[in-house]
Each structure stands twice: as structure tokens, then as C-alpha cells.
N, C-alpha and C. Protein backbone atom coordinates (compact mmCIF):
# COMPACT_ATOMS: atom_id res chain seq x y z
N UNK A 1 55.30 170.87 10.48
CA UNK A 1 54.95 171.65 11.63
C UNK A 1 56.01 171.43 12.71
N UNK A 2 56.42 172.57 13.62
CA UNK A 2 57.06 172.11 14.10
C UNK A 2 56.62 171.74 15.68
N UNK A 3 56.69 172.75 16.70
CA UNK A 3 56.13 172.44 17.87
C UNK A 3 55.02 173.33 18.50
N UNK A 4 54.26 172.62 19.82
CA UNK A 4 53.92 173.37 21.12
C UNK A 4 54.48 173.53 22.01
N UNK A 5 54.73 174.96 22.40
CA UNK A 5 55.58 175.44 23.53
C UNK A 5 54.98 175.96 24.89
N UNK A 6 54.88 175.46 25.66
CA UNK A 6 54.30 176.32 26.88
C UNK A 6 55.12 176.97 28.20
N UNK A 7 54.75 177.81 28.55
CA UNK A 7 55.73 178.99 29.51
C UNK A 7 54.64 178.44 30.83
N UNK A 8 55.13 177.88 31.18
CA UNK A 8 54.45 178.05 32.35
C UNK A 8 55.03 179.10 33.62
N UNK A 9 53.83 179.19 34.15
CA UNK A 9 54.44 180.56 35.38
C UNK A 9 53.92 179.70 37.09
N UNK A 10 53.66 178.68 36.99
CA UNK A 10 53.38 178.40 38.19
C UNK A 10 54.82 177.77 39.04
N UNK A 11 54.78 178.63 40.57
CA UNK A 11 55.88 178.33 41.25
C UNK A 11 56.28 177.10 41.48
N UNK A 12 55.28 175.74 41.17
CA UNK A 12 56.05 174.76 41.54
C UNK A 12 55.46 173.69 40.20
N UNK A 13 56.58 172.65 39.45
CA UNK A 13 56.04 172.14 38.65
C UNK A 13 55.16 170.87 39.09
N UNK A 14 54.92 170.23 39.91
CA UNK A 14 54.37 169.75 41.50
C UNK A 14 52.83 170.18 41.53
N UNK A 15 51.90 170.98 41.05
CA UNK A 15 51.00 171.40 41.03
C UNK A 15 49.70 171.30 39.88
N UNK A 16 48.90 171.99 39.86
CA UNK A 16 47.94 171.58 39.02
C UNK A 16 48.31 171.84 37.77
N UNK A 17 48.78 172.92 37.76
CA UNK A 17 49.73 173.54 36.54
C UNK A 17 50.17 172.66 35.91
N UNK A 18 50.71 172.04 36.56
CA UNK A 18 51.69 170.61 35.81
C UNK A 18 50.87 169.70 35.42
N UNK A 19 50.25 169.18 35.83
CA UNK A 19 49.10 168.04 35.94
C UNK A 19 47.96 168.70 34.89
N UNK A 20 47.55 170.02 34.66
CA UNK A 20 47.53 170.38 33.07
C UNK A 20 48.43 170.32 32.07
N UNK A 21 49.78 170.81 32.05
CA UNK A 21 50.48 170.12 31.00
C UNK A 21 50.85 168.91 30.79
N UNK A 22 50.59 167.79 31.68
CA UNK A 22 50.49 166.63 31.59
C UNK A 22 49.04 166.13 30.57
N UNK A 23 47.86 166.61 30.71
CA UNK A 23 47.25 166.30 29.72
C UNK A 23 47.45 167.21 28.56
N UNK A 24 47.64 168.03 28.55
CA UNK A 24 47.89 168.85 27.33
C UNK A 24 48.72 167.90 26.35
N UNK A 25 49.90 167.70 26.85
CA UNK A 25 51.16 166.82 26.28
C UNK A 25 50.51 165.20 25.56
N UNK A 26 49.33 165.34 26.48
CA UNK A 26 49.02 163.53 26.26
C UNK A 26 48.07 164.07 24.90
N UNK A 27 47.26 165.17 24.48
CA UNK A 27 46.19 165.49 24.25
C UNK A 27 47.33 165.64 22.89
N UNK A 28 47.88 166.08 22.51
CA UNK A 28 49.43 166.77 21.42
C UNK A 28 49.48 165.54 21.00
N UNK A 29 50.05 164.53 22.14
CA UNK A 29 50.97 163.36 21.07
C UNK A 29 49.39 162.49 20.55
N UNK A 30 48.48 162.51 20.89
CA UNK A 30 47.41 161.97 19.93
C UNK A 30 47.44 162.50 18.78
N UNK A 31 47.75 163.71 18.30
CA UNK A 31 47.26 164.42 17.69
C UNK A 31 48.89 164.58 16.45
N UNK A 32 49.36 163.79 17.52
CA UNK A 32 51.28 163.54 16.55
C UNK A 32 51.72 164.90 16.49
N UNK A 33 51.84 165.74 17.48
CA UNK A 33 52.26 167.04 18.08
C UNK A 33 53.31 167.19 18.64
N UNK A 34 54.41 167.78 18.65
CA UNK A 34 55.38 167.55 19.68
C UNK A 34 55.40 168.64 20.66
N UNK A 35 55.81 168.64 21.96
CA UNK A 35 55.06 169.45 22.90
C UNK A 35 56.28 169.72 24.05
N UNK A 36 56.54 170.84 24.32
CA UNK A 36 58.09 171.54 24.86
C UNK A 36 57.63 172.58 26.06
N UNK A 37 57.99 172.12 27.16
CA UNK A 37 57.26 173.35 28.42
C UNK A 37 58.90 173.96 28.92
N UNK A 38 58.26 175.56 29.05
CA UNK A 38 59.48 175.90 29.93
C UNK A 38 59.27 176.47 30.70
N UNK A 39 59.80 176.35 32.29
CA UNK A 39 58.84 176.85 33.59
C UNK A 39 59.62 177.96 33.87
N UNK A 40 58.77 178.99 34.43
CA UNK A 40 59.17 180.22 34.50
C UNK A 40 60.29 180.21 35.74
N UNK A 41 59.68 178.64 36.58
CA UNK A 41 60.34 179.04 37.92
C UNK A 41 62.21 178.04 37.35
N UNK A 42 62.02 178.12 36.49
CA UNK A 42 63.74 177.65 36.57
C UNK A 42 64.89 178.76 35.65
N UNK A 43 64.26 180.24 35.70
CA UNK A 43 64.54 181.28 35.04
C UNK A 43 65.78 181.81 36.54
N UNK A 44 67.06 181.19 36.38
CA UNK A 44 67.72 182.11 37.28
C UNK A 44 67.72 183.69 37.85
N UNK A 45 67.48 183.41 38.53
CA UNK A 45 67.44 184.96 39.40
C UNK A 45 69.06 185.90 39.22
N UNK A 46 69.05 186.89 38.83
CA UNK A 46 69.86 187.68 38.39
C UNK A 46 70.90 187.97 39.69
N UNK A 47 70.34 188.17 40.39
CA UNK A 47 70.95 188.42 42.00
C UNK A 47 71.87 186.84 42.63
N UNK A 48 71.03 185.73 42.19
CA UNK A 48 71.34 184.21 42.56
C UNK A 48 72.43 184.03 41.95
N UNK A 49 72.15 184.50 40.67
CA UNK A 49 72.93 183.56 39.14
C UNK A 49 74.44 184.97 38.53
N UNK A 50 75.44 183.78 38.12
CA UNK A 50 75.91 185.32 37.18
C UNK A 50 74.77 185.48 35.80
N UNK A 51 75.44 187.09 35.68
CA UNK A 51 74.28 187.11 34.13
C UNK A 51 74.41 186.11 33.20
N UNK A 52 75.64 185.36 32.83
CA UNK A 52 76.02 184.55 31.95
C UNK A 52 74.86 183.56 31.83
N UNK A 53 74.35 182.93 33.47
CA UNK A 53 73.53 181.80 32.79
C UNK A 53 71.97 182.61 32.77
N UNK A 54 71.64 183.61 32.90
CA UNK A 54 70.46 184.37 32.83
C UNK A 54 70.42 184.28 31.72
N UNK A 55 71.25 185.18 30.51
CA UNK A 55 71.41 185.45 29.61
C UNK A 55 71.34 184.63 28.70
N UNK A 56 71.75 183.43 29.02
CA UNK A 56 71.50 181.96 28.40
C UNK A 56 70.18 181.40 28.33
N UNK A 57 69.51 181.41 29.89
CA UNK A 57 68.30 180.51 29.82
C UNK A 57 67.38 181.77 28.85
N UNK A 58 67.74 183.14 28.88
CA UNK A 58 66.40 183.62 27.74
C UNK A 58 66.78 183.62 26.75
N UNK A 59 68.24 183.18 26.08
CA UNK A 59 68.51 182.83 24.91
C UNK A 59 67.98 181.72 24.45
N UNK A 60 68.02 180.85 25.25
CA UNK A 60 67.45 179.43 24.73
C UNK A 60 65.75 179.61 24.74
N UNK A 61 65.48 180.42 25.53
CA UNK A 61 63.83 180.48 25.77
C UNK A 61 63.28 180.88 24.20
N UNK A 62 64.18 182.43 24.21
CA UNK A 62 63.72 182.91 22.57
C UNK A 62 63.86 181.89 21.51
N UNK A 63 64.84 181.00 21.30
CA UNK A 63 64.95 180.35 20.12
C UNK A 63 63.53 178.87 20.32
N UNK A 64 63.52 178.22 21.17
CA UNK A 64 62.18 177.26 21.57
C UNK A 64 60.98 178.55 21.09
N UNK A 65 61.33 179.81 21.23
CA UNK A 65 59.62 180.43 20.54
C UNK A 65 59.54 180.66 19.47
N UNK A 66 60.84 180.94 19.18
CA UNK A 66 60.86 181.06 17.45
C UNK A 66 60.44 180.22 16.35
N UNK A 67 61.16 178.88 17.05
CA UNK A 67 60.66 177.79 16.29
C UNK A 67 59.28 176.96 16.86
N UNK A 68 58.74 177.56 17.46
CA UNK A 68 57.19 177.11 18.18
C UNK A 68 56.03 177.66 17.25
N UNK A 69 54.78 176.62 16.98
CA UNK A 69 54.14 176.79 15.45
C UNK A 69 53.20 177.72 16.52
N UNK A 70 52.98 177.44 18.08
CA UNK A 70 52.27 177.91 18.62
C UNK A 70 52.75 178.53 20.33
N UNK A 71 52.44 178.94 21.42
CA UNK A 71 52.62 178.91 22.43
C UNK A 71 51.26 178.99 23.23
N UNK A 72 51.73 178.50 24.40
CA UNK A 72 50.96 178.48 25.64
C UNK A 72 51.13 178.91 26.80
N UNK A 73 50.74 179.73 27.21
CA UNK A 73 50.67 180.38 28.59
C UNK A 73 49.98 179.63 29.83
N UNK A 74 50.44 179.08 30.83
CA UNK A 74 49.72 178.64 31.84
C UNK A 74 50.24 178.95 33.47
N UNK A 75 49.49 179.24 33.72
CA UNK A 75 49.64 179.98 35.10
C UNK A 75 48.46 179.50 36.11
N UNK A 76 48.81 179.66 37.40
CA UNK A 76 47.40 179.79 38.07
C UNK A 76 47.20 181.67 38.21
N UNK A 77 45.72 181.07 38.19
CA UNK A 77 44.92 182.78 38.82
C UNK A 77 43.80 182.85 39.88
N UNK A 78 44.64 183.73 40.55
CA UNK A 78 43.61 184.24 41.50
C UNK A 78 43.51 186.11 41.93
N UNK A 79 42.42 186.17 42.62
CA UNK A 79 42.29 187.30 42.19
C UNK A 79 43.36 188.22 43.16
N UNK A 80 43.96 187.73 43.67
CA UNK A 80 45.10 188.37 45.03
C UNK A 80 46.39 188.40 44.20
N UNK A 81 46.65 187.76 43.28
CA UNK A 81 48.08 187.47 42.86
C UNK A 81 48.40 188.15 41.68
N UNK A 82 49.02 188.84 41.01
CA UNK A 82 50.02 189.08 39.48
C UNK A 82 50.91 188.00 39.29
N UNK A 83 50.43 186.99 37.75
CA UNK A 83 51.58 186.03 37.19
C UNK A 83 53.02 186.70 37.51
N UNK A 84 53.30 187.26 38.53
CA UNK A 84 54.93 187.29 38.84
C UNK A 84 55.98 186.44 37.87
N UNK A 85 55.81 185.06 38.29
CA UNK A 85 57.25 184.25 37.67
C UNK A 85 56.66 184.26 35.84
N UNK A 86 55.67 184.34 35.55
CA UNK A 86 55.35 184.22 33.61
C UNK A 86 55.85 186.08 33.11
N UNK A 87 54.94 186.53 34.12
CA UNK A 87 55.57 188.08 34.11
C UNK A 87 56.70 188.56 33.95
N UNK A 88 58.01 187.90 34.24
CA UNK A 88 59.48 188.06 34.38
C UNK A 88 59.72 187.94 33.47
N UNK A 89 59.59 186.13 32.97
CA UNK A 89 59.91 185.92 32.13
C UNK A 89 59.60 186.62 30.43
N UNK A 90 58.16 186.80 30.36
CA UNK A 90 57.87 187.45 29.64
C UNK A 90 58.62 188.80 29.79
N UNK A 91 58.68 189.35 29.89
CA UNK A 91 59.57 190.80 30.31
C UNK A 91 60.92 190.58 29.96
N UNK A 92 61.67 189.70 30.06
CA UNK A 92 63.05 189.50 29.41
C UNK A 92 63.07 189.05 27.84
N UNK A 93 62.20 188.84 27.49
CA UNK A 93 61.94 188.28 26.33
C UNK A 93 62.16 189.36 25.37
N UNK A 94 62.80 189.32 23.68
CA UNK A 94 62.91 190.68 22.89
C UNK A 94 61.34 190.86 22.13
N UNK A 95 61.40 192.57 21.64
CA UNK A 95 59.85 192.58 21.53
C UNK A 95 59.49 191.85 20.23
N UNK A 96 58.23 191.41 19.84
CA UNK A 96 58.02 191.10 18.67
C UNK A 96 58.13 189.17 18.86
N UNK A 97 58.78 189.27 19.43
CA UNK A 97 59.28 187.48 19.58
C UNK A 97 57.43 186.44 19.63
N UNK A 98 56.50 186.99 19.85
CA UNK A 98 55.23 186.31 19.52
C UNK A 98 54.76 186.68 18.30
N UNK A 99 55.27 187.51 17.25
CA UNK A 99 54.39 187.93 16.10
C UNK A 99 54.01 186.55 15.01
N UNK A 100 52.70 186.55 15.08
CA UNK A 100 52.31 185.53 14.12
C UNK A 100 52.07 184.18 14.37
N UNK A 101 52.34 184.04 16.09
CA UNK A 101 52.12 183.33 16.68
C UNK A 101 51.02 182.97 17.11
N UNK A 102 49.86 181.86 17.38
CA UNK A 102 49.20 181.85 18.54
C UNK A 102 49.01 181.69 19.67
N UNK A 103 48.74 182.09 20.34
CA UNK A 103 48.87 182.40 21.84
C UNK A 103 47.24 181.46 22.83
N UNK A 104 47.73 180.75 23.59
CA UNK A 104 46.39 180.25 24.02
C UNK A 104 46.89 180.16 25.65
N UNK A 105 46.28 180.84 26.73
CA UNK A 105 46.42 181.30 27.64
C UNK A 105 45.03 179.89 28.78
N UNK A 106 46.24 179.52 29.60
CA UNK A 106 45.77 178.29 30.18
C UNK A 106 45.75 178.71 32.03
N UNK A 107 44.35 179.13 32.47
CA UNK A 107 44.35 179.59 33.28
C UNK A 107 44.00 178.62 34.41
N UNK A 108 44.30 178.05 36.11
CA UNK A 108 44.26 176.99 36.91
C UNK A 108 44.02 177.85 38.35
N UNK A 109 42.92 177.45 38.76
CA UNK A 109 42.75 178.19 40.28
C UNK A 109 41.17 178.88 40.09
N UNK A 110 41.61 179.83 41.15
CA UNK A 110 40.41 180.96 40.90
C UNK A 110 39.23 180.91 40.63
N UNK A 111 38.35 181.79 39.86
CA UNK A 111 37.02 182.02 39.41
C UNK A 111 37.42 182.29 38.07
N UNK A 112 36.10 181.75 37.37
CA UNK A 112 36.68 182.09 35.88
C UNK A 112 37.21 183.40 35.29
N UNK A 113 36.31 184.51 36.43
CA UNK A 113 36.44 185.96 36.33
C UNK A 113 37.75 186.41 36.24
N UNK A 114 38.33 185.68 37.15
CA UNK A 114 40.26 185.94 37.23
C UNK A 114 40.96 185.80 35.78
N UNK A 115 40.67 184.97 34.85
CA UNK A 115 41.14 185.12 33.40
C UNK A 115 41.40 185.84 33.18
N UNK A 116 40.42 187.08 33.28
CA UNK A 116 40.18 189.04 32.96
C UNK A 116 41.46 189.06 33.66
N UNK A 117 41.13 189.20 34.90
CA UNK A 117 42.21 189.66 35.51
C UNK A 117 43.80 189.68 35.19
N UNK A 118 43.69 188.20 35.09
CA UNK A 118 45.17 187.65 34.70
C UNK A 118 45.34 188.42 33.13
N UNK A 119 44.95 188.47 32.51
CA UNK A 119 45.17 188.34 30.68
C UNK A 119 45.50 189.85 31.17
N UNK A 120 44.74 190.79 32.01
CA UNK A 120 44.63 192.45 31.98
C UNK A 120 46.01 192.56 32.44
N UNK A 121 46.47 191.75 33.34
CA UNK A 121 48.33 191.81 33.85
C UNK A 121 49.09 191.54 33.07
N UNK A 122 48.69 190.46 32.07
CA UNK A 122 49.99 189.89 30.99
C UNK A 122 49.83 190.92 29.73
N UNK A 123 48.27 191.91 29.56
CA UNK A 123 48.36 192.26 28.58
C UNK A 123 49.44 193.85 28.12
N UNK A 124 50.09 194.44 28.44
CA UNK A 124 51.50 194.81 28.21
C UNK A 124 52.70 194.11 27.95
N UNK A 125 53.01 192.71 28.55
CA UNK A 125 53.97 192.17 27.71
C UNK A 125 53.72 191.73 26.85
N UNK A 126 52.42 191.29 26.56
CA UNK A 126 51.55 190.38 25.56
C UNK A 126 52.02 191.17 24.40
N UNK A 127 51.40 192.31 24.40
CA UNK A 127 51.28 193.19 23.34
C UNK A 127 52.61 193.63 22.75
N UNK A 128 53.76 193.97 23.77
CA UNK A 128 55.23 194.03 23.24
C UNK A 128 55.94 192.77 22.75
N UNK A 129 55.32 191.75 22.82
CA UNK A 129 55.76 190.49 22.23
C UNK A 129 54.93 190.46 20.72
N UNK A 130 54.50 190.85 20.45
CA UNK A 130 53.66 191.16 18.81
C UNK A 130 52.04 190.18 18.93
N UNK A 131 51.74 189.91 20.60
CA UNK A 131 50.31 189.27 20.71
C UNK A 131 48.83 190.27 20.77
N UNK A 132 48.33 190.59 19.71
CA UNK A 132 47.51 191.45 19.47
C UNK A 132 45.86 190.98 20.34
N UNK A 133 46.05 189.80 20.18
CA UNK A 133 44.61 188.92 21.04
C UNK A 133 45.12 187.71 21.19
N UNK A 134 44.07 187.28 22.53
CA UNK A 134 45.31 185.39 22.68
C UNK A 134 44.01 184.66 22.26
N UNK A 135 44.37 183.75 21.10
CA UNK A 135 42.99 183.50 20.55
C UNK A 135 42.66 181.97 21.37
N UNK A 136 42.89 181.55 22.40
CA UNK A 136 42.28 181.14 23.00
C UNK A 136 42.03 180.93 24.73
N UNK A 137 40.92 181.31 25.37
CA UNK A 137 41.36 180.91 26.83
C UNK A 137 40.66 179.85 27.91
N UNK A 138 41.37 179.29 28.46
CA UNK A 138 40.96 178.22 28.88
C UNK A 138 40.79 178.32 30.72
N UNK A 139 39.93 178.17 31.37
CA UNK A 139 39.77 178.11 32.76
C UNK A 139 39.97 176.95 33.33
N UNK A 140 40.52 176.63 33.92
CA UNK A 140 40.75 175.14 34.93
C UNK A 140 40.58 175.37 36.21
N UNK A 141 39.14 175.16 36.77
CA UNK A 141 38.52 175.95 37.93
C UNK A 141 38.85 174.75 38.94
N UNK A 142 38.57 175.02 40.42
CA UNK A 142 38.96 173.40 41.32
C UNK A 142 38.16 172.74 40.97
N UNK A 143 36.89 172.76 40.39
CA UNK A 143 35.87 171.53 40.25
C UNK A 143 36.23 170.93 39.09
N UNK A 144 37.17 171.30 38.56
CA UNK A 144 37.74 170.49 36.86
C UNK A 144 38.10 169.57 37.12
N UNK A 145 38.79 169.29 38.30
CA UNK A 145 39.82 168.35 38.60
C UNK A 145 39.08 166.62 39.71
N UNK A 146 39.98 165.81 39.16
CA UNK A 146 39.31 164.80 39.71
C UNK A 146 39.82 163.80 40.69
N UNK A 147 39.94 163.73 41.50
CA UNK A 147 41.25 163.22 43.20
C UNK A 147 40.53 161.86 42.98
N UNK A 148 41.13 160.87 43.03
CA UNK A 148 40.73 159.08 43.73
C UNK A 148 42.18 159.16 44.94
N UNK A 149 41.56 159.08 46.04
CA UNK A 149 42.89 158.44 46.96
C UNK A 149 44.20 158.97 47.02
N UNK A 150 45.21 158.03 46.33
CA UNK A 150 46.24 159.11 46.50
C UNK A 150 46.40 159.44 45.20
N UNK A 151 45.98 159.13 43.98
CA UNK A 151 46.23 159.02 42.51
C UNK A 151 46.58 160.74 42.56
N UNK A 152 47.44 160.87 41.46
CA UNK A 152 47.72 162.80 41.64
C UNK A 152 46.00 162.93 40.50
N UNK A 153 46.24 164.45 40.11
CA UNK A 153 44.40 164.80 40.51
C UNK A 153 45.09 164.68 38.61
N UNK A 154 43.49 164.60 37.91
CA UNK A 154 43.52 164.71 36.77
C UNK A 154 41.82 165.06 36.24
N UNK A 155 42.03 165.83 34.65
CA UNK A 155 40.85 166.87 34.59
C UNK A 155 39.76 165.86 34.43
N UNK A 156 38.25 166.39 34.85
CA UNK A 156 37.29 165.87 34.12
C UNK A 156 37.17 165.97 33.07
N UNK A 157 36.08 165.10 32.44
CA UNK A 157 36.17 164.57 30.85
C UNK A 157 35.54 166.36 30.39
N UNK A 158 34.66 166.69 31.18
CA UNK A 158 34.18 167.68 30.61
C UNK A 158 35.88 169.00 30.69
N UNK A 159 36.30 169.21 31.36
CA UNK A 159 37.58 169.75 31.37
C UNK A 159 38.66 169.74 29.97
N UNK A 160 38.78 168.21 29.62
CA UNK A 160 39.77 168.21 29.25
C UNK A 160 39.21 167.91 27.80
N UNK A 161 38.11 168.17 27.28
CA UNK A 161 37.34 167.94 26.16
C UNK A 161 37.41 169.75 25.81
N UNK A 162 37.51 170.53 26.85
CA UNK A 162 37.81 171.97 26.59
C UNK A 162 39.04 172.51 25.84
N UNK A 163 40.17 171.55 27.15
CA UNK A 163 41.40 171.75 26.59
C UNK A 163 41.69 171.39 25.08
N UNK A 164 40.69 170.16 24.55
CA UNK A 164 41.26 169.54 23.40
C UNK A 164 40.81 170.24 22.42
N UNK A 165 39.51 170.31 22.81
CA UNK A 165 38.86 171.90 21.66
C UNK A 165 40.05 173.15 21.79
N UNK A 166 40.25 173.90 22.56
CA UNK A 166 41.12 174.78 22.26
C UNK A 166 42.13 174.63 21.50
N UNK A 167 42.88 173.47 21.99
CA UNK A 167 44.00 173.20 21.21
C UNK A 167 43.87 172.42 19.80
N UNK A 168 42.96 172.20 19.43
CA UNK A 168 42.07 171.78 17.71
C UNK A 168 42.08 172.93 17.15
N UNK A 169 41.32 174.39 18.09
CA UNK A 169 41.14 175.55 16.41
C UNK A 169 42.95 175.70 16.73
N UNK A 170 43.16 175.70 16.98
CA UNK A 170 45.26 176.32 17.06
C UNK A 170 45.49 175.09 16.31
N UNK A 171 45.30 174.25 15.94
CA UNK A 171 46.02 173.43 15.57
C UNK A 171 45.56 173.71 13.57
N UNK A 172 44.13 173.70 13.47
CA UNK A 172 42.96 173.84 12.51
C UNK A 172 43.56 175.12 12.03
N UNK A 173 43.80 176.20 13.02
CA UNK A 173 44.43 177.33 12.12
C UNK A 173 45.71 177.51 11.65
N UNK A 174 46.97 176.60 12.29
CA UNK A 174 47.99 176.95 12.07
C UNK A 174 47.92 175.78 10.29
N UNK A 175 47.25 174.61 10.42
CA UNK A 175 47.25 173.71 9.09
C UNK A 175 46.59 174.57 7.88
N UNK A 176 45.84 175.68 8.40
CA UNK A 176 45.12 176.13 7.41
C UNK A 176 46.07 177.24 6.79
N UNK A 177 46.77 177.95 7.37
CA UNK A 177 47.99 178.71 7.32
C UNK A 177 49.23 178.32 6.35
N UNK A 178 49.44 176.94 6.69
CA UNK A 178 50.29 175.52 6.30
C UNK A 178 50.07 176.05 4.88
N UNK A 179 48.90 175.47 4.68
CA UNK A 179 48.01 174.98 3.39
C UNK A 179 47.98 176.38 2.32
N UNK A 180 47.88 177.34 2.84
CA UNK A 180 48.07 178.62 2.15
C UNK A 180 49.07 178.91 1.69
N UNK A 181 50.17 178.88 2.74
CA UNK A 181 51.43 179.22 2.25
C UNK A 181 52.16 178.32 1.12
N UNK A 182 51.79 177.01 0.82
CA UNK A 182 51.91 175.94 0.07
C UNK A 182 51.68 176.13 -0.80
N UNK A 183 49.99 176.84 -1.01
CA UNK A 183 49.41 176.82 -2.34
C UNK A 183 50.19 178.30 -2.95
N UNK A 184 50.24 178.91 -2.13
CA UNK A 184 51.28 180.37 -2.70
C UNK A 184 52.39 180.39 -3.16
N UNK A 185 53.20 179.05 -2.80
CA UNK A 185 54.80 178.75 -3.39
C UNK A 185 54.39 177.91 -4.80
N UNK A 186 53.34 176.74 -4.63
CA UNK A 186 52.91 176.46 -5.99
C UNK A 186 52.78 177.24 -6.59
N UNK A 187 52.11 178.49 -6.64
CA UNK A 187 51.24 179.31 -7.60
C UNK A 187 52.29 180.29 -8.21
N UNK A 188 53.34 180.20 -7.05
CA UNK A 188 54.68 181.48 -7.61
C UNK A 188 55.38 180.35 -8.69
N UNK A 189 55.58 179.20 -8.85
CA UNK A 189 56.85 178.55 -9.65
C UNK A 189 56.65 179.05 -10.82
């Protein structure tokens, strides 16, 4: 197997956003996962940057998805905002580059209702990337999260027992996938 990849779209890696892929990552290497984030906000701006290194960072982006057994989408949502910086990125991306992939969409902020929302904004690039349904979605509402003092915030057990379920059937389906394709190269010799 090879990896988990996540796109994150939140403007600062400093945020809850992060502090979910921080357990995500911890939740992977239990699980002997290897686990690869790429933030939307370090996608040079075309206007900032020459094209050369644009052209680069979504070169390197496409090849981390290619070889990704899975991806992850994480963003915050609320109901005022469009994933802008996941939006971009997704949008530079060539089409098809998710086919066969799973897709598990990691939502931070908001009301759970905003998911809809958010998934209804990503779902045009979704779909030109070869993502037909994101088979899993996850809400990380403010009450998920757990503050002592100055400690940075981290999920409740009930939270992050969500995250680990999600990321079990993706994991459960891509081994089961594994296991097929295995028994199909046996069965051809």
C-alpha cells in the first residue's frame, strides 16, 4: 500500500485544520499508514510566482495523487464561505487524476449542515477529477474540540473515534481491493 494524502484548503496551517491532521497522521501511523498533507495555501499565486514554480507545485501535487491509495479533503466550512484555496487547487489539477480513488472529505467549523454546502461547491471539480461520490464525510463541529490552558486544542474521544472509523472503511476497502487484485494475478498464471 502505498499512502494517505490530504489537500488541505484551510488558510492557515496554525488552525484546527491542522490540529485535525495532526490526529489523523497519529490515527495512520497506528495503523502503519504513511500519511502526506499538501496545503492549498502554499500553491503559488500565478500573479506572485513565475509560472515555472506554479507549474511545478501542481506537478508535484498530481504525482503525490497518483501514487496516493487514498485522499483527503479538509477544509473548514461555514455557511458564508466557498473552499476558495482547496477550490484552486483542485481546479489546476488534470481531469480524471481522482479515478479509483477514495475520497473522504474532512469538514472543521460550522454546522454539520455546511458539509452539504461545502461538498455542493467542491462537487464540479470533484466530479472532473473522476470522484463520482466521496465515500466518506466527516464533521469537526467547535464542540469536538478540547482546550486545557494553553495546550493547542485536540478532538474529543467521541470526535476522533469518528475520524478513526472513517478512515478504517477506506482503509477496509482499499485492503479488500488489495486482496482481489492478488487473487486475480494468481488465478491468471
Amino acid at each position: 500500500m502505498s499512502y494517505f494524502l490530504a489537500l488541505s484548503g484551510s488558510s492557515t496551517k496554525f488552525s484546527k485544520s491542522g490540529f485535525l491532521l495532526r490526529t489523523v497522521a497519529s490515527i495512520l501511523e497506528q495503523r502503519a499508514i504513511e500519511f502526506r498533507v499538501i496545503h492549498a495555501v502554499d500553491f503559488p499565486i500565478p500573479e506572485d510566482a513565475n509560472h515555472e514554480l506554479t507549474d511545478q507545485f501542481i506537478a508535484d501535487t498530481a504525482d503525490e495523487v497518483r501514487q496516493a491509495s487514498a485522499i483527503l479533503l479538509v477544509t473548514p466550512a461555514t455557511k458564508e464561505s466557498v473552499p476558495a484555496l482547496l477550490s484552486t487547487l483542485l481546479g489546476r489539477l488534470a481531469d480524471d487524476l481522482f479515478l479509483g480513488k477514495p475520497v473522504l472529505l474532512f469538514a472543521t467549523g460550522g454546522l454539520p449542515a455546511h458539509v452539504g454546502v461545502l461538498e455542493r461547491a467542491l462537487r464540479h471539480e470533484l466530479v472532473r477529477l473522476g470522484t463520482r461520490t466521496i465515500t466518506a464525510r466527516v464533521h469537526i463541529g467547535t464542540g469536538n474540540w478540547i482546550a486545557i490552558g494553553n495546550d493547542r486544542p485536540r478532538l474529543s474521544r467521541g470526535a476522533e473515534q469518528e475520524v478513526a472509523h472513517a478512515l478504517d472503511l477506506i482503509l477496509g476497502g482499499i485492503r479488500l481491493n488489495e486482496l482481489r487484485e492478488h487473487s486475480l494475478a494468481l488465478a491468471g498464471r
